[in-house]
N, C-alpha and C. Protein backbone atom coordinates (compact mmCIF):
# COMPACT_ATOMS: atom_id res chain seq x y z
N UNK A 1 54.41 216.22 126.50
CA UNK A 1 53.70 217.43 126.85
C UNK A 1 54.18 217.90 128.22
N UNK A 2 54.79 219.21 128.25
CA UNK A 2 55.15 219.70 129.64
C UNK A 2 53.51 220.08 130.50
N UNK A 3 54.03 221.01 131.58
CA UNK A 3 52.67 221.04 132.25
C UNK A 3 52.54 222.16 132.30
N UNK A 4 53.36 223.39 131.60
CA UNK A 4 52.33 224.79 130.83
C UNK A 4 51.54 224.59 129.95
N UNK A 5 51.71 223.48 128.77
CA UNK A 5 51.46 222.90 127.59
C UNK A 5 50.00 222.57 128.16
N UNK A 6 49.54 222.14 129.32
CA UNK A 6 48.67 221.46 129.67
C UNK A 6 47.83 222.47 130.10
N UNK A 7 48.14 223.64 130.68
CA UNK A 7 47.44 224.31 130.97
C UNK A 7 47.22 225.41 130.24
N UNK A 8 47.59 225.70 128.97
CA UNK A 8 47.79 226.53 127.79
C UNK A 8 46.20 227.53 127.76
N UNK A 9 46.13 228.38 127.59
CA UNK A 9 44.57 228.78 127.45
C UNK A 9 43.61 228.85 128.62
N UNK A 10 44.00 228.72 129.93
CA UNK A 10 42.89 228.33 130.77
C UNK A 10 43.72 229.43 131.44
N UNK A 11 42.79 230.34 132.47
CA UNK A 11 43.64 231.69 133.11
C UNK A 11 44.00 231.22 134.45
N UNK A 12 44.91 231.77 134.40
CA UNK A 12 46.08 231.52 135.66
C UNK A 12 45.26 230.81 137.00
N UNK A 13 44.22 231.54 137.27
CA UNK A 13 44.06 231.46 138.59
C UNK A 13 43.55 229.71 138.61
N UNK A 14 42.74 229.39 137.10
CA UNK A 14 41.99 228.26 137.24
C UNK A 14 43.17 227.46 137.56
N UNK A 15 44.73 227.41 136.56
CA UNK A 15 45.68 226.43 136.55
C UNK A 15 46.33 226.27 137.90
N UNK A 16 46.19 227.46 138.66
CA UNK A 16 46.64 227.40 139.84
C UNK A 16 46.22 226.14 140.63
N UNK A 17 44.61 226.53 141.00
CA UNK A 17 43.62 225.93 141.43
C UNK A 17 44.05 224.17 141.16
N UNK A 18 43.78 224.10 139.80
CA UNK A 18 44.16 222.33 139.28
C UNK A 18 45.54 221.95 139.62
N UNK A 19 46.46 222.80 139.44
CA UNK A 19 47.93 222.32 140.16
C UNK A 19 47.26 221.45 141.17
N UNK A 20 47.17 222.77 142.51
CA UNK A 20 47.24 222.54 144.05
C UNK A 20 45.93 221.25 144.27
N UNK A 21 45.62 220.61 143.02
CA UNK A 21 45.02 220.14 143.28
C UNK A 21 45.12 218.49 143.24
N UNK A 22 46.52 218.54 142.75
CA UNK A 22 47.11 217.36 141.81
C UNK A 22 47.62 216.68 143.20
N UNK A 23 47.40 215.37 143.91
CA UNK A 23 48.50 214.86 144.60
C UNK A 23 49.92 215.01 144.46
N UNK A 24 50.49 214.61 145.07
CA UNK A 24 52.56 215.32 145.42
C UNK A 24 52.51 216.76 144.98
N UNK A 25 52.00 217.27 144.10
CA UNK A 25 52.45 218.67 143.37
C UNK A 25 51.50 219.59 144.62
N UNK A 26 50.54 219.60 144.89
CA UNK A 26 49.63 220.65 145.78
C UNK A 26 50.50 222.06 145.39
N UNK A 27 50.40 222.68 146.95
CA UNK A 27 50.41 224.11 146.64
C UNK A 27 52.44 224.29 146.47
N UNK A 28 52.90 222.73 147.07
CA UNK A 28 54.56 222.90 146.32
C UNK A 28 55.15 223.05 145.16
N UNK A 29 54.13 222.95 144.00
CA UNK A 29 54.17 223.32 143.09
C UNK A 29 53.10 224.38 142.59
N UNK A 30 51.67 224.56 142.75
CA UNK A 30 51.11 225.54 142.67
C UNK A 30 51.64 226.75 142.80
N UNK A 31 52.14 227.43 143.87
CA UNK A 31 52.75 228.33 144.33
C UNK A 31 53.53 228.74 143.53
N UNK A 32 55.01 228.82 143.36
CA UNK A 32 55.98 228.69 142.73
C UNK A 32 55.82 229.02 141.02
N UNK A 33 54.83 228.36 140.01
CA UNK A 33 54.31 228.28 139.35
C UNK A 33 53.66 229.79 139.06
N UNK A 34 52.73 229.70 140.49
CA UNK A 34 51.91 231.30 140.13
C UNK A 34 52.58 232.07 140.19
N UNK A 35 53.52 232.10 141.22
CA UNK A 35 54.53 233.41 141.20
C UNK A 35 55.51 233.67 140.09
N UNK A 36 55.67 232.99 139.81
CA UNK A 36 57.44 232.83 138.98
C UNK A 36 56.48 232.75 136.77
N UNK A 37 55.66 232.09 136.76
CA UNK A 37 54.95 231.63 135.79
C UNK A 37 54.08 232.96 135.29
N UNK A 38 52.98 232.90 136.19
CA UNK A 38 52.03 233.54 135.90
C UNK A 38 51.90 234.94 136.33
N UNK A 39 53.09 235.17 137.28
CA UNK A 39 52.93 236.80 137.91
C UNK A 39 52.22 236.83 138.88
N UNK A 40 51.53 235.86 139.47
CA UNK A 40 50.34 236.58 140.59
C UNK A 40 51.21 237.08 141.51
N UNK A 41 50.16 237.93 142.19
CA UNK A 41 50.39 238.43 143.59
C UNK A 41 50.51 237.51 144.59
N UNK A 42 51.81 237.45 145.38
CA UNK A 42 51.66 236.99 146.90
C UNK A 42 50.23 236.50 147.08
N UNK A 43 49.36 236.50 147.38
CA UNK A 43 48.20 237.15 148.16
C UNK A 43 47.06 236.29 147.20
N UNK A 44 47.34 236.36 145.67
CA UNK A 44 46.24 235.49 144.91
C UNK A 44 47.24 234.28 144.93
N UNK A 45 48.16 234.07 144.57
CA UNK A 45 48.85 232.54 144.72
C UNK A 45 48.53 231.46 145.95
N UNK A 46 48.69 232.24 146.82
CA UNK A 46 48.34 231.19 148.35
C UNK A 46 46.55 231.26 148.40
N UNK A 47 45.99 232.34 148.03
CA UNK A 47 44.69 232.10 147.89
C UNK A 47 44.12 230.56 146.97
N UNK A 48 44.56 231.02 145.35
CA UNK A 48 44.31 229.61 144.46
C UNK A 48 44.76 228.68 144.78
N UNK A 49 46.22 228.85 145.28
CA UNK A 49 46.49 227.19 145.42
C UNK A 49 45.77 226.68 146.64
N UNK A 50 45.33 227.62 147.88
CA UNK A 50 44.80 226.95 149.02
C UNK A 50 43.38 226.49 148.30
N UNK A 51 42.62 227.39 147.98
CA UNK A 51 41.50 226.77 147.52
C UNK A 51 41.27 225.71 146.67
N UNK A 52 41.85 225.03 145.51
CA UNK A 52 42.36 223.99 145.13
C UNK A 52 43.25 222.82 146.19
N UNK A 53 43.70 222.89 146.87
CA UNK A 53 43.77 222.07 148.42
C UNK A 53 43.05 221.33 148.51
N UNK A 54 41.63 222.42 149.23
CA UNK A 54 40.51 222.16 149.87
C UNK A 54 39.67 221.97 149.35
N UNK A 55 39.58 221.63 147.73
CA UNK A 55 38.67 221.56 147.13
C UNK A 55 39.05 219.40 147.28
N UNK A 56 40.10 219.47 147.06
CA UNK A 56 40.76 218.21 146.72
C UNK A 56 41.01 217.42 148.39
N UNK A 57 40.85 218.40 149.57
CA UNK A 57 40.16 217.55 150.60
C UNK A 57 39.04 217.19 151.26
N UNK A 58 38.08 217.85 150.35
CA UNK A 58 36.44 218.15 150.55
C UNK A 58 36.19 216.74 149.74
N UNK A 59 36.64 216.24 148.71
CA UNK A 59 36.35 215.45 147.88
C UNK A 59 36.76 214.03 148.65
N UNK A 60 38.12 214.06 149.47
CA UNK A 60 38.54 212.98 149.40
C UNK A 60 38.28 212.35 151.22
N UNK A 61 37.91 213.55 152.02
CA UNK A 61 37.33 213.23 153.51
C UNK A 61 35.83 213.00 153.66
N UNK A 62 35.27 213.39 152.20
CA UNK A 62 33.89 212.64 151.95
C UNK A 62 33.55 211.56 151.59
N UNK A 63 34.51 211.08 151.15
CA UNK A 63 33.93 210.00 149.96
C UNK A 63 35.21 209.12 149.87
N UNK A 64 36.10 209.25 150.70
CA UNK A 64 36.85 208.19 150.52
C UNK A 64 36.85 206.85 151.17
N UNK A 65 35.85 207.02 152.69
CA UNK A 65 35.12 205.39 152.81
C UNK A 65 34.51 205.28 152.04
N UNK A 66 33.82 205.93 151.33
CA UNK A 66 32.83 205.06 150.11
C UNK A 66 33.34 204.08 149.09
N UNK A 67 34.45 205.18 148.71
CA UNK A 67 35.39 204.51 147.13
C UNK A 67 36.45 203.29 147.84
N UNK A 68 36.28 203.27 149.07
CA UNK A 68 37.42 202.12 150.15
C UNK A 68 36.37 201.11 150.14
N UNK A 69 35.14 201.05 150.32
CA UNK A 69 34.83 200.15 150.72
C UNK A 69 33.81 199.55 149.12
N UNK A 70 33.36 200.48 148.06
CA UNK A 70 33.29 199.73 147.13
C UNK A 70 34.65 198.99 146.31
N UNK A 71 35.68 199.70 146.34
CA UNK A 71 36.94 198.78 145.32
C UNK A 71 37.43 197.69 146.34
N UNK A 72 37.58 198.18 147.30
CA UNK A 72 38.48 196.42 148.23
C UNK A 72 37.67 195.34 148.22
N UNK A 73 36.01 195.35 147.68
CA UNK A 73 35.21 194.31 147.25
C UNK A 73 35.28 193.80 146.10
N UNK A 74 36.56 194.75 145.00
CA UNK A 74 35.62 194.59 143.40
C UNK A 74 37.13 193.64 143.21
N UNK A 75 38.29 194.08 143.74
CA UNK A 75 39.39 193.72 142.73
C UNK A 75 40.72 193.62 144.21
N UNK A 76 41.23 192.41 143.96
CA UNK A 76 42.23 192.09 145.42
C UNK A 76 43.48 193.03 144.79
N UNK A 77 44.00 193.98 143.86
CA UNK A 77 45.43 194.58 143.76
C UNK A 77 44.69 195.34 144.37
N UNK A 78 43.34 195.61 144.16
CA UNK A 78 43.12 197.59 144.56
C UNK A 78 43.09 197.25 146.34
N UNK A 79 42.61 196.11 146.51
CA UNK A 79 42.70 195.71 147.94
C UNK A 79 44.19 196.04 148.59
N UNK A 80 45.17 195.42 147.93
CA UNK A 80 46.35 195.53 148.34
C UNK A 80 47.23 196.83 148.11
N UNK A 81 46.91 197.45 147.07
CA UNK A 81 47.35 198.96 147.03
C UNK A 81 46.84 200.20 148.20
N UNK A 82 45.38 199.91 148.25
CA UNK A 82 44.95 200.51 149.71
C UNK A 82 45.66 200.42 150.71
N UNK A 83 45.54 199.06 151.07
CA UNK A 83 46.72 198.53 152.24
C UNK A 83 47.55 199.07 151.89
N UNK A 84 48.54 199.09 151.37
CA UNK A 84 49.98 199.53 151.21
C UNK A 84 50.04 201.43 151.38
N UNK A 85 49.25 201.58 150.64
CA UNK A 85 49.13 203.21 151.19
C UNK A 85 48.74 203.92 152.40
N UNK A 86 47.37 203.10 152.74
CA UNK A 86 47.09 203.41 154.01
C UNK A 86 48.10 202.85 155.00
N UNK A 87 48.87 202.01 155.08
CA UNK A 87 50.09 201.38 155.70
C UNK A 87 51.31 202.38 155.80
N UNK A 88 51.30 203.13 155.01
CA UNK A 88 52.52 204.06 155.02
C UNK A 88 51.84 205.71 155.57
N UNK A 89 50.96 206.12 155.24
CA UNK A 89 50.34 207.20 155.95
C UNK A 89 50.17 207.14 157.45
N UNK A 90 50.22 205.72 157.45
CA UNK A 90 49.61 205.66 159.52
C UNK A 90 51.31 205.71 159.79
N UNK A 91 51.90 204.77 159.34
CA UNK A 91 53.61 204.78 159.79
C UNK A 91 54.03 206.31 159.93
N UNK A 92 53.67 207.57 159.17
CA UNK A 92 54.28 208.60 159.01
C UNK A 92 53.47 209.61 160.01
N UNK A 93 52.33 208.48 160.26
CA UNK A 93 51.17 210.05 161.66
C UNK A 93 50.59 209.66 162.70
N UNK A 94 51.20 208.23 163.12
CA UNK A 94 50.72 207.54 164.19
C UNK A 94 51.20 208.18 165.45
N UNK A 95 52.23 207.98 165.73
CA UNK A 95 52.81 208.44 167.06
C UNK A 95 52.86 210.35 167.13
N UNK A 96 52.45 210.81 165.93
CA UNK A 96 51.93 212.41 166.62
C UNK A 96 50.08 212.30 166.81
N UNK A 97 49.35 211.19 166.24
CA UNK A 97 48.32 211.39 166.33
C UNK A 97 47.82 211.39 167.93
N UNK A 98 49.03 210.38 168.61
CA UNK A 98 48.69 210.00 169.95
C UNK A 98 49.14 210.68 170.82
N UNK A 99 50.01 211.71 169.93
CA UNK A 99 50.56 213.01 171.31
C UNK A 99 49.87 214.09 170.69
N UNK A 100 49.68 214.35 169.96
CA UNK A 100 49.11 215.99 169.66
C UNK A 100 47.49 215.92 169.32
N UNK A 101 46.51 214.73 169.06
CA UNK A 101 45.73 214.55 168.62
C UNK A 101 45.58 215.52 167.04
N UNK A 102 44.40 215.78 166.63
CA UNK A 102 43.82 216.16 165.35
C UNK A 102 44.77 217.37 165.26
N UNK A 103 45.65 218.49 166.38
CA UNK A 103 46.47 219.10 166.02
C UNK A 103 48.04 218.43 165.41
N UNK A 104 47.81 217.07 165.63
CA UNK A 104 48.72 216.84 164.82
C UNK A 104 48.47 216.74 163.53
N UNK A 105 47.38 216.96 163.15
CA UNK A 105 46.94 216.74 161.42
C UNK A 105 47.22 217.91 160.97
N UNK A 106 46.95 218.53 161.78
CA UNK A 106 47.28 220.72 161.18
C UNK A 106 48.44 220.51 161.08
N UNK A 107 49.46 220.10 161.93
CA UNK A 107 50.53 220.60 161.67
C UNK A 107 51.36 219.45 160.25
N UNK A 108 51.04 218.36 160.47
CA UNK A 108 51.77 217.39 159.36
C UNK A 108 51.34 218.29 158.03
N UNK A 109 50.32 218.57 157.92
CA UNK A 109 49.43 219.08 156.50
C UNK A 109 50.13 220.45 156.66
N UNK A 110 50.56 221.13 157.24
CA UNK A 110 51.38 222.46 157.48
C UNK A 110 52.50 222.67 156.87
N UNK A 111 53.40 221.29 156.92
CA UNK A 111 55.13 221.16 156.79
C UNK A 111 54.73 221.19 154.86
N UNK A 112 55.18 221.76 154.27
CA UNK A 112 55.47 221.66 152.96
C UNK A 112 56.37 220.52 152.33
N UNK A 113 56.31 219.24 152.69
CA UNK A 113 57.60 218.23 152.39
C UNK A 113 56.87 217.39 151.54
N UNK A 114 57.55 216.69 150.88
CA UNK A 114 56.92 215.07 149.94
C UNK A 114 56.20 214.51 151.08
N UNK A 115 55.33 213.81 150.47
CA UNK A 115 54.43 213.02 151.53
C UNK A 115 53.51 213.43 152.62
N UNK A 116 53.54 214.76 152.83
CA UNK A 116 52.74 215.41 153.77
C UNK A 116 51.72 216.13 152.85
N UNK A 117 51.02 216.68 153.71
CA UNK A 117 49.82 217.77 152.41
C UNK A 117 48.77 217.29 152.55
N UNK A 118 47.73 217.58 152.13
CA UNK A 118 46.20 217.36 152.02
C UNK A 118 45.93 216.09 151.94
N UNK A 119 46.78 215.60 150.47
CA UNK A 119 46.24 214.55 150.13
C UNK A 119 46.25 213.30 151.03
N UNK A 120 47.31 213.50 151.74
CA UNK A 120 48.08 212.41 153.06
C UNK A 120 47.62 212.65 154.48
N UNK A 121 47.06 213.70 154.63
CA UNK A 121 46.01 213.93 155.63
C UNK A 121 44.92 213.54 155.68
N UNK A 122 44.46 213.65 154.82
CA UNK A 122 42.69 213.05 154.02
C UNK A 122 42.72 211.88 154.57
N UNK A 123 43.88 210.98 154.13
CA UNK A 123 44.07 209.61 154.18
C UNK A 123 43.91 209.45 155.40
N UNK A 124 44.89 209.69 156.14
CA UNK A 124 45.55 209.77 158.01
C UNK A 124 43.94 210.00 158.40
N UNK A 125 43.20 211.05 158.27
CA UNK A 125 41.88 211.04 159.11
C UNK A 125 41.21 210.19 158.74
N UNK A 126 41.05 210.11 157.85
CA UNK A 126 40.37 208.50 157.40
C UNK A 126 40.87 207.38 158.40
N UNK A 127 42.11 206.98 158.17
CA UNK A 127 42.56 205.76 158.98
C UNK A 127 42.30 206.03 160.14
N UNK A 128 42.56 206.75 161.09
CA UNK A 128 42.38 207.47 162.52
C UNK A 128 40.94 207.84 162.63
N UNK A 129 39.94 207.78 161.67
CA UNK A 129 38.94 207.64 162.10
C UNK A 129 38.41 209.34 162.78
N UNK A 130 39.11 210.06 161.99
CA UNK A 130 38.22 211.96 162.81
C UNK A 130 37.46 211.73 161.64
N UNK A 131 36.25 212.35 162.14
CA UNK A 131 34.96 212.78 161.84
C UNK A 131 35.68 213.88 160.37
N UNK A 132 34.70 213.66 159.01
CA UNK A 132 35.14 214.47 157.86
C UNK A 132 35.08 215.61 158.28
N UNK A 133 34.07 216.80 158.86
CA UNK A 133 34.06 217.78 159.19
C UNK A 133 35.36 218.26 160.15
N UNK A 134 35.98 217.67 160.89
CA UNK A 134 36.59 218.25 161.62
C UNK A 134 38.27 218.04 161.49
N UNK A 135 38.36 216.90 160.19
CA UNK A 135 39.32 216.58 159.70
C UNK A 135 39.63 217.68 158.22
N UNK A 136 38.08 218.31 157.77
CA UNK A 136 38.45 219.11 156.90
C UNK A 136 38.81 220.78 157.83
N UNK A 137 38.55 221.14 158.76
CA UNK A 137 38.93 222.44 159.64
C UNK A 137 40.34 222.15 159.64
N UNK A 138 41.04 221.33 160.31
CA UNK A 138 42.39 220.81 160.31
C UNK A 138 42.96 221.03 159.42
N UNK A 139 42.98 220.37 158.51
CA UNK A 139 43.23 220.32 156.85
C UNK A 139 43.72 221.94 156.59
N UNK A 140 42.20 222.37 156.60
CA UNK A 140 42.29 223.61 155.36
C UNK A 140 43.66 224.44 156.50
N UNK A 141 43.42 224.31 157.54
CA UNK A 141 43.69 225.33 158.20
C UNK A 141 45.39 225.15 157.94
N UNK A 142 46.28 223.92 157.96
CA UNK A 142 47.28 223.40 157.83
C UNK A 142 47.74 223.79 156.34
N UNK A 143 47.05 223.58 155.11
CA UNK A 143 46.82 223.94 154.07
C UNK A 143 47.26 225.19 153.73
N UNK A 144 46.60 226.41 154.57
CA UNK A 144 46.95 227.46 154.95
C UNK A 144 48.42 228.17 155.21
N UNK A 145 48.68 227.77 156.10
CA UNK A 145 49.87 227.51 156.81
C UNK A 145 51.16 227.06 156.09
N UNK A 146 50.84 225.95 155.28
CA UNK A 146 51.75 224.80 154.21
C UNK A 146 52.14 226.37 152.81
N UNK A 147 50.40 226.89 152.31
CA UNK A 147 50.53 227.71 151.35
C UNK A 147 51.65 229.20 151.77
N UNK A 148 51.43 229.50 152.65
CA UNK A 148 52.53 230.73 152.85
C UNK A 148 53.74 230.31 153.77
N UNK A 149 53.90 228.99 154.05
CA UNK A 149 55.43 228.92 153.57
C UNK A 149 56.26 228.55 152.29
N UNK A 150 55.68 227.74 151.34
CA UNK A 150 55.59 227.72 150.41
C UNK A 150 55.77 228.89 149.80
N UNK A 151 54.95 230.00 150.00
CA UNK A 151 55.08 231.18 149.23
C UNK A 151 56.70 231.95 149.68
N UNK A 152 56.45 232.12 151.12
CA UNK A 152 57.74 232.63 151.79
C UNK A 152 58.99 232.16 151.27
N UNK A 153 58.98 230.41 150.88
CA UNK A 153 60.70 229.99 149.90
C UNK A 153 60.25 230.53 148.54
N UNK A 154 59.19 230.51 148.00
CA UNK A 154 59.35 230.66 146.27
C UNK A 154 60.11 232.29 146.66
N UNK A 155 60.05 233.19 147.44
CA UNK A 155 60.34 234.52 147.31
C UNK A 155 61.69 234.85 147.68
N UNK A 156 62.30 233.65 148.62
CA UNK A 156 63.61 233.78 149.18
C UNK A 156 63.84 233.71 150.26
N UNK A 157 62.40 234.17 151.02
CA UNK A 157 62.37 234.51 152.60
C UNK A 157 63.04 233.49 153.47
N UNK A 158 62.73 231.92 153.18
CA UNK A 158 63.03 230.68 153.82
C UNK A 158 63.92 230.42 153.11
N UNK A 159 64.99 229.61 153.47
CA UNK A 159 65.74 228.68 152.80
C UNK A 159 66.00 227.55 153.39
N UNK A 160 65.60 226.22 152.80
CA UNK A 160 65.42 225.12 153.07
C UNK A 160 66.85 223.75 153.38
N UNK A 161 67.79 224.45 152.78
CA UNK A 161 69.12 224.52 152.36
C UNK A 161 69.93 225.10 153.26
C-alpha cells in the first residue's frame, strides 16, 4: 500500500494534517505532498502541515514523562530503546542547548533536515528538562519556520543542492 492509497477518501487538508504528523515525514513530507498532490495553496499547506506538528508536540511534551516513566518499569528493551534514543537527541542538541538556550530548540526544530523537527525537539526538552509550556512556544514557533522553508524548496525558491 503506497501512502495516497492510505489516505484515499479523507480531504486533503485532514491528510495533510496526519502526514505532518507522522515522525521523520512531518511537514518534509506534508508540504510537498499538499502542493504537488493535492493542489493547496502556499498558505493552506504550511498552515495543515504546521498544525499537525503541533498537534504531535502537544501530545508528546505532555505526556512523554508519563509514557517514560511507566514503560522503563514494565519491560528492560523499552528501557534500553529510550536510552538509545534519548542518547542520540542529547548528542545532536547538547552543546547548542548550552550556548543558545531554549532558542536553540527554535532553531534545531526550524532546519528542515532528518532528525531535527518536532518530534526530536519534544524529546531534547524533555531530556533538558524545559518546562512543556515553553518547550511547546519554541516548538511551534520553529515548526513554523521549518514549514515555509519547506514550502519555499517544494516551489524552487531554495535549493538544497
Amino acid at each position: 500500500m503506497n501512502y495516497l492509497e492510505l489516505f484515499k477518501g479523507i480531504p486533503p487538508e485532514i491528510a495533510t494534517l496526519l502526514t505532518a504528523m507522522i515522525p521523520i515525514a512531518e511537514n518534509r513530507i506534508a508540504i510537498p505532498v499538499a502542493l504537488g498532490v493535492y493542489k493547496m495553496s502556499v498558505w493552506q499547506a504550511i498552515f495543515w502541515a504546521s498544525i499537525g506538528d503541533v498537534i504531535a508536540t502537544i501530545f508528546i511534551v505532555y505526556s512523554l514523562d508519563r509514557i517514560y516513566s511507566f514503560m522503563s518499569n514494565r519491560a528492560n528493551f523499552i528501557d534500553k530503546t529510550f536510552d538509545w534514543f534519548f542518547s542520540r537527541a542529547e548528542r545532536k542538541f547538547a552543546k547548542k542547548y548550552e550556548k543558545w538556550g531554549e532558542i536553540a530548540l527554535l532553531l534545531f526544530v526550524a532546519v528542515p533536515l532528518p532528525i531535527t523537527g518536532a518530534w526530536t525537539g519534544s524529546i531534547a526538552s524533555f531530556i533538558f528538562g524545559i518546562k512543556p509550556w515553553r518547550a511547546l512556544l519554541f516548538i511551534s514557533l520553529g515548526v513554523i519556520i521549518s514549514s515555509c522553508i519547506v514550502a519555499l524548496a517544494s516551489l524552487g525558491f531554495i535549493n538544497f543542492l
